[in-house]
Protein backbone atom coordinates (compact mmCIF):
# COMPACT_ATOMS: atom_id res chain seq x y z
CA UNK A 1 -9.99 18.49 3.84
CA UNK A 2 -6.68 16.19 3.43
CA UNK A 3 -5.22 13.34 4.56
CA UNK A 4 -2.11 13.16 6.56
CA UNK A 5 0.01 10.21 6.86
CA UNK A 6 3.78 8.82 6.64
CA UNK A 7 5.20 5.71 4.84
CA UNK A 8 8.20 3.66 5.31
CA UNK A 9 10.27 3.37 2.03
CA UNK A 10 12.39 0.40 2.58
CA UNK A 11 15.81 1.03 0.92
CA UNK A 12 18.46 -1.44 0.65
CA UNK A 13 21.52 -1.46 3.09
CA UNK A 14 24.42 -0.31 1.83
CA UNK A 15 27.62 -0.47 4.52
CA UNK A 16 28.92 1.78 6.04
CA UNK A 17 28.49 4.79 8.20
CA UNK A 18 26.44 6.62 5.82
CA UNK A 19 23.91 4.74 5.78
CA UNK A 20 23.02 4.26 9.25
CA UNK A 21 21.04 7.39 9.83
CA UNK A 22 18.20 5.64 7.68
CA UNK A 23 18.12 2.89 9.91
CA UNK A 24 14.39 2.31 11.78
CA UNK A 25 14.88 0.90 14.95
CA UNK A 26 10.85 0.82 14.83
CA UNK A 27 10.76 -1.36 11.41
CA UNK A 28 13.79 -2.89 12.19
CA UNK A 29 14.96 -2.30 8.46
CA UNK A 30 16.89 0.43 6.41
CA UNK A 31 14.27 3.09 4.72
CA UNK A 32 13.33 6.80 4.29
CA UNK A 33 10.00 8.16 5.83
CA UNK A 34 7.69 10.15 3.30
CA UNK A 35 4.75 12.26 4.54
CA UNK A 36 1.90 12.35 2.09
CA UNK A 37 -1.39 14.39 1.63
CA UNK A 38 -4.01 12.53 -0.19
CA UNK A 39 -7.56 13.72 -0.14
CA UNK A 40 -11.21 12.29 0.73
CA UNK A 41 -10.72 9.32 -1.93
CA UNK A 42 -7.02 7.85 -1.60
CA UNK A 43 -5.61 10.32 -4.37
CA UNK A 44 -2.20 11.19 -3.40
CA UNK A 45 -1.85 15.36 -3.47
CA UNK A 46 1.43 15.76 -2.28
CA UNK A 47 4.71 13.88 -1.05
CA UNK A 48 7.30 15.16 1.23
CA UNK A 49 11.14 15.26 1.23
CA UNK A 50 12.73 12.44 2.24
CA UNK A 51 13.84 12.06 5.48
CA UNK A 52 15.98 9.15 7.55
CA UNK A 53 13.49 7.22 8.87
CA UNK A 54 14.88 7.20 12.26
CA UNK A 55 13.00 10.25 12.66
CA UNK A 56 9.41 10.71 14.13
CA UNK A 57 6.34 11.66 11.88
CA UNK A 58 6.04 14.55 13.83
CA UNK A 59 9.47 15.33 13.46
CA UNK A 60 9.27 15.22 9.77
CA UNK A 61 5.72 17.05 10.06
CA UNK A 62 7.61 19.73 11.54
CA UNK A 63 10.43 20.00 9.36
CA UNK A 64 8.30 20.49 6.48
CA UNK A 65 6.23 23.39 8.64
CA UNK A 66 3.17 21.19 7.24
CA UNK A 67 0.72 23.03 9.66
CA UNK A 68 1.71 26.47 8.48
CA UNK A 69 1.23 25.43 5.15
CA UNK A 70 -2.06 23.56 5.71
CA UNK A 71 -3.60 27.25 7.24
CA UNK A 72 -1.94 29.25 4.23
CA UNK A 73 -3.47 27.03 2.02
CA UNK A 74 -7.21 27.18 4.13
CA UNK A 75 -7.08 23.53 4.58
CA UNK A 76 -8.07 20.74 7.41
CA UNK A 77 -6.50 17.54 7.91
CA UNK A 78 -7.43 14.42 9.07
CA UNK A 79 -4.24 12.62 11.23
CA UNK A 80 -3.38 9.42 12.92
CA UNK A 81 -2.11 9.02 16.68
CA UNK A 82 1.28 9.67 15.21
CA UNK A 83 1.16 13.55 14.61
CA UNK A 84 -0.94 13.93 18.05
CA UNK A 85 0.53 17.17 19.62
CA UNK A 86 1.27 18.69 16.27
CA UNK A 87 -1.19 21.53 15.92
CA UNK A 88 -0.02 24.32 18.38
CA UNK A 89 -3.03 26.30 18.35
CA UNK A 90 -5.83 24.32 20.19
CA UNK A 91 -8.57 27.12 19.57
CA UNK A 92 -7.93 27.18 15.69
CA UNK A 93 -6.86 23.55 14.83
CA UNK A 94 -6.04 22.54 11.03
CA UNK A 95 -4.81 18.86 12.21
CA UNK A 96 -7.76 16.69 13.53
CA UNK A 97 -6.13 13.71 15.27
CA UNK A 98 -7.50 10.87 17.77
CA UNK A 99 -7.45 10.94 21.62
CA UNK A 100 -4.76 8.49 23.08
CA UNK A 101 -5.81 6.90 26.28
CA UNK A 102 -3.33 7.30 29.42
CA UNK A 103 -2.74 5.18 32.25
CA UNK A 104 -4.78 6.66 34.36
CA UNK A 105 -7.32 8.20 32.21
CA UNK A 106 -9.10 5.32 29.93
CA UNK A 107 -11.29 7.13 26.89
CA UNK A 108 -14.53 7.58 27.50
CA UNK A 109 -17.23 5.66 24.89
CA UNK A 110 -17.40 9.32 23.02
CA UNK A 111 -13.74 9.70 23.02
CA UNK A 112 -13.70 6.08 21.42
CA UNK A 113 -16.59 6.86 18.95
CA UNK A 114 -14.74 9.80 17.85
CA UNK A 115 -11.39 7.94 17.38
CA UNK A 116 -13.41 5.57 15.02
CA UNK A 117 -14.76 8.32 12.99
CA UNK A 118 -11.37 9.49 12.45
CA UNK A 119 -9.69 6.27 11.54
CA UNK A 120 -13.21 5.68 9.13
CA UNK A 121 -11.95 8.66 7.06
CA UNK A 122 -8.32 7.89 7.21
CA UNK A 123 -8.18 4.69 5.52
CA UNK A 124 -8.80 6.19 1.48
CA UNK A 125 -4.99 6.98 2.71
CA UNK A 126 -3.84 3.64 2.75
CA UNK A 127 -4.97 3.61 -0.63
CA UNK A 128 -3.18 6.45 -1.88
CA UNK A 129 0.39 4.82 -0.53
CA UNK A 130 -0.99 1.08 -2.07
CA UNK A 131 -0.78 2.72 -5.42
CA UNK A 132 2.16 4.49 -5.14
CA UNK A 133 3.88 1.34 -3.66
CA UNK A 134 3.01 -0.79 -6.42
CA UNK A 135 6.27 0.56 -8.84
CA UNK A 136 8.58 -1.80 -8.36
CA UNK A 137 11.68 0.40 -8.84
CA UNK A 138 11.20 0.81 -5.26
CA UNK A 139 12.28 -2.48 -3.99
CA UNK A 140 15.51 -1.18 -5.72
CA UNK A 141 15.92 2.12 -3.70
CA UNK A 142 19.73 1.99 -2.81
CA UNK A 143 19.87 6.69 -3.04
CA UNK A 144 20.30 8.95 -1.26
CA UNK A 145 17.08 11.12 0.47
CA UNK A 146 17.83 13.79 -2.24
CA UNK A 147 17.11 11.21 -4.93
CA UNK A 148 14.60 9.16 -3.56
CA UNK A 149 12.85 12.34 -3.25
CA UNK A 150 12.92 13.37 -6.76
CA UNK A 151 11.73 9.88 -7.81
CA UNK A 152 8.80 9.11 -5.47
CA UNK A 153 7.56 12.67 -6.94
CA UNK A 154 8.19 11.59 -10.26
CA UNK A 155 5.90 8.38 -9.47
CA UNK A 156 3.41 10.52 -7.71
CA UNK A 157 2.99 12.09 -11.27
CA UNK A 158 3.10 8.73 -12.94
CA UNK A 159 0.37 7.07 -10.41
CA UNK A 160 -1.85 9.80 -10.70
CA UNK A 161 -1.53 9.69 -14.45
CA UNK A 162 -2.19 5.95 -14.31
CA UNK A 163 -5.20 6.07 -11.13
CA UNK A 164 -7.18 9.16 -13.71
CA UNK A 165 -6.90 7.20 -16.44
């Protein structure tokens, strides 16, 4: 079983019309938006490509085919509201997410009790981005996704180098 979560990466503006794609209208900043995979205990496993961070988690989830991958490798994965409608196969699901309550249809005590569970597990991943946030080279993102990606990898090596030491 993983964890499955995305991150803001707050990158510095830089003008022009290049830049604007990475533009969150839900952060109101400039960043990139990494998916991550960390397992039961907040290690990070694996980091995503980069993408703009006007895109959606799911979006980016999708992109990186992250539910074909999860059943290749014969793996679960714990979610947050954000990826909800991700899994396409409801008989066979490898994404475990919460129930979101409509207008008309409030959760029912179980539904609630099972959308604590979930968030119980989930938060060793809020662990796993606290450590890889702590570098301070990232308050100085001003690349490209292509770079960014090849340097939040490069500190996923370093921070699990550092967190196993």
């Amino acid at each position: 079983m993983v964890l499955l979560d995305g991150t803001l990466v707050r990158t510095r503006r830089r003008a022009g019309n290049e830049n604007r794609p990475n533009y969150s209208g839900k952060h109101k900043a400039h960043g990139l938006l990494f998916l991550a995979l960390t397992d039961e205990r907040g290690n990070l496993v694996w980091i995503s490509a980069a993408r703009p961070d006007r895109s959606s988690e799911i979006t980016t989830a999708r992109h990186n085919r992250i539910t074909t991958r999860l059943r290749e490798a014969g793996l679960g994965a714990l979610a947050d509201l954000g990826f909800v409608g991700l899994d396409d196969d409801p008989d066979d699901p490898v994404i475990v997410t919460g129930r979101r309550a409509t207008r008309g249809h409030p959760l029912t005590d179980v539904q609630k009790e099972a959308n604590r569970l979930v968030s119980r597990e989930r938060a060793a991943n809020e662990h796993g981005f606290a450590d890889l946030k702590n570098w301070r080279i990232l308050t100085k993102v001003r690349m490209n996704a292509r770079h960014a990606t090849t340097l939040l990898r490069a500190l996923l090596v370093l921070t699990n180098a550092e967190v196993h030491r």
